[in-house]
N, C-alpha and C. Protein backbone atom coordinates (compact mmCIF):
# COMPACT_ATOMS: atom_id res chain seq x y z
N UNK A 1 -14.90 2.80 5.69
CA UNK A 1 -16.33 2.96 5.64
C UNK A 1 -16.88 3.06 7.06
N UNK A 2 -17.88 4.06 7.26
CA UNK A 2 -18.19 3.93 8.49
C UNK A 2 -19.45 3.23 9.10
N UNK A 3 -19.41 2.42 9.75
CA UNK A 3 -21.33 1.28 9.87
C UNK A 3 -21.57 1.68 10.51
N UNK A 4 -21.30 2.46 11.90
CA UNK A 4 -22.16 2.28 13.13
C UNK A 4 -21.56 3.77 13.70
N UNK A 5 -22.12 4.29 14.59
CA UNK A 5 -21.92 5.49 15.08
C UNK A 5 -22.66 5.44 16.83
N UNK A 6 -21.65 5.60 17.72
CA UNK A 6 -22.38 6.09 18.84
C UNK A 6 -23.04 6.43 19.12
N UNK A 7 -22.96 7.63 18.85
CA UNK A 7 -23.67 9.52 18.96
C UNK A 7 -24.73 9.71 17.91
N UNK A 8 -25.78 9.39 18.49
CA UNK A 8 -27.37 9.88 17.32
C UNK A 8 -27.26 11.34 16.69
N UNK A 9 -26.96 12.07 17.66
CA UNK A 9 -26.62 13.41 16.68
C UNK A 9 -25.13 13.29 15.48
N UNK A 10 -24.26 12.75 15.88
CA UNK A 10 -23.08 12.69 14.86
C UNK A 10 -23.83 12.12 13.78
N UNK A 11 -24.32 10.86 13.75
CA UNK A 11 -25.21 10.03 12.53
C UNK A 11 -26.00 11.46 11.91
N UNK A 12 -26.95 11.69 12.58
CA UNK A 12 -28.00 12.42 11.71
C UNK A 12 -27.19 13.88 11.25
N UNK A 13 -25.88 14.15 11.87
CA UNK A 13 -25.04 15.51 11.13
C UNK A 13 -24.38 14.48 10.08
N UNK A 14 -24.12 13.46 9.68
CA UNK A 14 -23.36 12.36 8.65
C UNK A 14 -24.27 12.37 7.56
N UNK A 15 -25.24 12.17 8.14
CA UNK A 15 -26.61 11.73 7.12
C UNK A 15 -27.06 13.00 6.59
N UNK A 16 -27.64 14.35 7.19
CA UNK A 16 -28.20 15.36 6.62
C UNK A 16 -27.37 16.87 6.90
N UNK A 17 -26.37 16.83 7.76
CA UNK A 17 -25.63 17.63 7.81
C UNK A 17 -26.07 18.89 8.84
N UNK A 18 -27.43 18.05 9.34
CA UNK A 18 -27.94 19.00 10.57
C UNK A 18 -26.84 18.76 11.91
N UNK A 19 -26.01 19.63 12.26
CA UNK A 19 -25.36 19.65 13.64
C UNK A 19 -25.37 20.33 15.03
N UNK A 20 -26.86 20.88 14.62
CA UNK A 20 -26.67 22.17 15.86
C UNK A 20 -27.01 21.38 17.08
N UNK A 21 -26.90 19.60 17.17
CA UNK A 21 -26.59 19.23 18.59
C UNK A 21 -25.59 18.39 18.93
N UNK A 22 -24.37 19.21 18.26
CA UNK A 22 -23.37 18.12 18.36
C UNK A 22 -22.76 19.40 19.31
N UNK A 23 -21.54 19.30 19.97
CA UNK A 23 -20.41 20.26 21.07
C UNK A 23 -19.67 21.01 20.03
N UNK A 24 -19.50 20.42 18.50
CA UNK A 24 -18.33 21.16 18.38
C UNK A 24 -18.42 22.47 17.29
N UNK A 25 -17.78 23.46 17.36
CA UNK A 25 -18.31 24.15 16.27
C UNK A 25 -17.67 24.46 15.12
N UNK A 26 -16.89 23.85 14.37
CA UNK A 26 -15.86 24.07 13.74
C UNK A 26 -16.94 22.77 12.29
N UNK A 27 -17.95 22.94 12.18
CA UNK A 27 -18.58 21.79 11.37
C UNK A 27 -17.86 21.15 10.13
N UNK A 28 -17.36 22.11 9.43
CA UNK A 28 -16.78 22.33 8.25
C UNK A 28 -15.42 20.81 8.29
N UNK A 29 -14.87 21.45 9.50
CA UNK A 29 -13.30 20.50 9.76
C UNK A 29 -14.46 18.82 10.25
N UNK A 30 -15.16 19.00 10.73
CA UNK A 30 -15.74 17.26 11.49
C UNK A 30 -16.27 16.89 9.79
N UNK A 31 -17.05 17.53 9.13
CA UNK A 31 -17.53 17.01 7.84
C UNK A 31 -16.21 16.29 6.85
N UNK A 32 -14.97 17.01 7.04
CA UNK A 32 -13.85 16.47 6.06
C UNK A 32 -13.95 15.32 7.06
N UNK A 33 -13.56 15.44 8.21
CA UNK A 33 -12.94 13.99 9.04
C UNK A 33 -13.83 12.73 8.61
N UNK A 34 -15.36 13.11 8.31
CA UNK A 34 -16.02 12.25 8.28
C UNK A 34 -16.00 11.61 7.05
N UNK A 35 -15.46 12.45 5.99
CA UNK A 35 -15.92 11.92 4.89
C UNK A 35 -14.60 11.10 4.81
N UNK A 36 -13.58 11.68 5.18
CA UNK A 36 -12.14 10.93 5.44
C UNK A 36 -12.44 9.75 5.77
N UNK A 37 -12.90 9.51 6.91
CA UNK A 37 -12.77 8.24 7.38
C UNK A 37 -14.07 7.66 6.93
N UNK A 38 -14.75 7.92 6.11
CA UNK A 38 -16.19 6.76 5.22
C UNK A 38 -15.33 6.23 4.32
N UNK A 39 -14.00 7.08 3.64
CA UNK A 39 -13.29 6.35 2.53
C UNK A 39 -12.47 5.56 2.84
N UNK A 40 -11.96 5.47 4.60
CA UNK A 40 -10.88 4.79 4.47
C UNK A 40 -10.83 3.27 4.84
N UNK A 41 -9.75 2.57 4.24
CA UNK A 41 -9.98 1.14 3.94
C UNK A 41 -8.94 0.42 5.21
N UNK A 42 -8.36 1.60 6.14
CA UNK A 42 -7.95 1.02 7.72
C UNK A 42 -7.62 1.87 8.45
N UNK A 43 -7.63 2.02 9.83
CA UNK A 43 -7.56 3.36 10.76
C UNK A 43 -6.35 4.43 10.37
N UNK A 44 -5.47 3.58 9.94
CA UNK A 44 -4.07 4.59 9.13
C UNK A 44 -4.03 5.38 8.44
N UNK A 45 -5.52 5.13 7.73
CA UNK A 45 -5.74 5.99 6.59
C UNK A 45 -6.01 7.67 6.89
N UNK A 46 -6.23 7.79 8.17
CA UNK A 46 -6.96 8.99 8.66
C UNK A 46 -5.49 9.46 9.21
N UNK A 47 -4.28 9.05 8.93
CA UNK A 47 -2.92 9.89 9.25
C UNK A 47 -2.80 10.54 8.59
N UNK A 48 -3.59 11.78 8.60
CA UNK A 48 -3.25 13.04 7.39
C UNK A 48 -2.77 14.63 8.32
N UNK A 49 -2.18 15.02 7.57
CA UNK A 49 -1.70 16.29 7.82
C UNK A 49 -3.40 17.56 8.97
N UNK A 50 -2.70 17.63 10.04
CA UNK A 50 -3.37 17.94 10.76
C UNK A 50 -4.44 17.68 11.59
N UNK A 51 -4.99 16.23 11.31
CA UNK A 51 -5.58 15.63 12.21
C UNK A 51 -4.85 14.97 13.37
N UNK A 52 -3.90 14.85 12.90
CA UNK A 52 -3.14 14.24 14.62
C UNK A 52 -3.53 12.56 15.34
N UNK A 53 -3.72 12.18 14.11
CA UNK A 53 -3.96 10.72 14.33
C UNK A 53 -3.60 9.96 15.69
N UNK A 54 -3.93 9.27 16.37
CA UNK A 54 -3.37 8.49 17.27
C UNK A 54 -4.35 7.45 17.51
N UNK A 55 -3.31 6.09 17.98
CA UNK A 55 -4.41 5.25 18.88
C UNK A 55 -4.96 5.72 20.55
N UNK A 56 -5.75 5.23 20.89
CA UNK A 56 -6.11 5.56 22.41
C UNK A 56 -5.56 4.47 23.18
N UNK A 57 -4.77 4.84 24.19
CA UNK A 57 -3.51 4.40 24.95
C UNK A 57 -4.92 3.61 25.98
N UNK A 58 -5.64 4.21 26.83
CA UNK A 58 -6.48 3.84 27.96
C UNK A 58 -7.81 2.75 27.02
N UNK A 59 -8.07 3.19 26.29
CA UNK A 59 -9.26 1.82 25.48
C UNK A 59 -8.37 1.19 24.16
N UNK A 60 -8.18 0.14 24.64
CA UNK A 60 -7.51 -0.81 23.50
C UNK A 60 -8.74 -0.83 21.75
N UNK A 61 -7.95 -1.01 20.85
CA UNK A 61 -8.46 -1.40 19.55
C UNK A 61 -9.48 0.42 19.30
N UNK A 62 -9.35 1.35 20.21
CA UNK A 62 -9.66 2.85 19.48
C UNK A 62 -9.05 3.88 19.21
N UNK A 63 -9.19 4.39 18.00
CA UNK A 63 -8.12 5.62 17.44
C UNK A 63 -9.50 7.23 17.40
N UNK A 64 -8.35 7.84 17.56
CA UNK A 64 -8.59 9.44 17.64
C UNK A 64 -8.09 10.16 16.60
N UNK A 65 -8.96 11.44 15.81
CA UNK A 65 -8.49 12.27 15.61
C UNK A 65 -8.89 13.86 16.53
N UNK A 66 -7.95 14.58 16.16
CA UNK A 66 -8.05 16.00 16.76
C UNK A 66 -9.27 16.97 15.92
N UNK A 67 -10.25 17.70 16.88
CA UNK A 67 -11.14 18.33 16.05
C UNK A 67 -10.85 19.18 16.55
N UNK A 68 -10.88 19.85 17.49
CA UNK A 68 -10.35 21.36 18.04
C UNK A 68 -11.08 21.39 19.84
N UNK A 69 -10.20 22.05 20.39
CA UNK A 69 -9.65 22.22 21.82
C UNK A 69 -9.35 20.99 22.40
N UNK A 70 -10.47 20.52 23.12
CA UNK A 70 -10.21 19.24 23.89
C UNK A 70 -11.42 17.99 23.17
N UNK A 71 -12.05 18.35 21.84
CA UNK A 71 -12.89 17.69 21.11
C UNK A 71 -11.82 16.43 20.26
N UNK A 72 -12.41 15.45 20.21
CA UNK A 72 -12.17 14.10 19.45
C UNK A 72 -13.01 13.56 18.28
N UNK A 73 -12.49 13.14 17.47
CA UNK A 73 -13.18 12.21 16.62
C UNK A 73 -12.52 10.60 16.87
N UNK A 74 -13.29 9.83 17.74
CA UNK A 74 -12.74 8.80 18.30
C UNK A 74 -13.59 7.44 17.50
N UNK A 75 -13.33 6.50 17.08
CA UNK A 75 -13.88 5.32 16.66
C UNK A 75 -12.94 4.04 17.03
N UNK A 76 -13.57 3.06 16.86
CA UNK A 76 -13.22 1.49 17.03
C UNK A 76 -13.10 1.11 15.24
N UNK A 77 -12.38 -0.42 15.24
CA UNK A 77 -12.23 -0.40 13.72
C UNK A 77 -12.61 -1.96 13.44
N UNK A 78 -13.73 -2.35 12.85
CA UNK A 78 -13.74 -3.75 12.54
C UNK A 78 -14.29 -4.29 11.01
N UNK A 79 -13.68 -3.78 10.28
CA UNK A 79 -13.85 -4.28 8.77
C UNK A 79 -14.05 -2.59 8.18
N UNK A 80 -14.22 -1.29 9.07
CA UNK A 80 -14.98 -0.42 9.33
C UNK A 80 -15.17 0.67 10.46
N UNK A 81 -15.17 1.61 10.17
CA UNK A 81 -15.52 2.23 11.61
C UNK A 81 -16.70 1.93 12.12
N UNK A 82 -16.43 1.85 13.72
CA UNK A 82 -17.77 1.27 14.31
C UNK A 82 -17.67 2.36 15.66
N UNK A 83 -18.76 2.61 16.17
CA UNK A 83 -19.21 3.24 17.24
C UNK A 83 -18.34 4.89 16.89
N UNK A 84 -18.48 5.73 16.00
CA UNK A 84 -17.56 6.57 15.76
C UNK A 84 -18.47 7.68 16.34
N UNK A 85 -17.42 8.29 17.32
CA UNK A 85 -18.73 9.69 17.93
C UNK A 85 -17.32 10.90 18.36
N UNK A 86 -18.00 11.58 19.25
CA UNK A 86 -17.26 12.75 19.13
C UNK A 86 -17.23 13.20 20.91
N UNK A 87 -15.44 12.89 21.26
CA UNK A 87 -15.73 13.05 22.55
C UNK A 87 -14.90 14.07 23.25
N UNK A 88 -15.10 14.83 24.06
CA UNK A 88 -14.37 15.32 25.08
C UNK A 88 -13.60 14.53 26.18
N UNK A 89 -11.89 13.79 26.03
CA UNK A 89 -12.15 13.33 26.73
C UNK A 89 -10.50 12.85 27.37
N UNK A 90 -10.36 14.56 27.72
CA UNK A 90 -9.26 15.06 28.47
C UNK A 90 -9.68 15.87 29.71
């Protein structure tokens, strides 16, 4: 489930599906990720075929998925995703 979100634009593309101020343009693929990870019941859950799951080696307790080029779907996990936003950050 996801509680909390970084990124005011990621929330309000979660909430109404308006994204034209988010970086990435591939909307379609961030909408599955999102709905992926509102269902999932621990960060593992988002190890699916083509997202490319990983933890983040440099910030302890945050995992990544792959959205396309050098874009992230990065969150923290505490009962929940928390602070989940969308980063460039290679």
């Amino acid at each position: 489930m996801i509680k909390t979100f970084r990124s005011k634009a990621l929330e309000t593309f979660f909430t109404t599906g308006n994204g034209r101020r988010l970086p990435v343009q591939n909307e379609a693929r961030l909408r599955r990720m999102l709905l992926a990870l509102d269902a999932a019941s621990k960060p593992e859950d988002m190890n699916l075929p083509g997202f490319k799951f990983h933890a983040l080696h440099a910030v302890p307790a945050r995992w990544s998925v792959w959205l396309s080029g050098n874009y992230r779907l990065t969150w923290a996990w505490d009962g929940g995703a928390i602070d989940v936003d969308v980063e460039d950050y290679h």
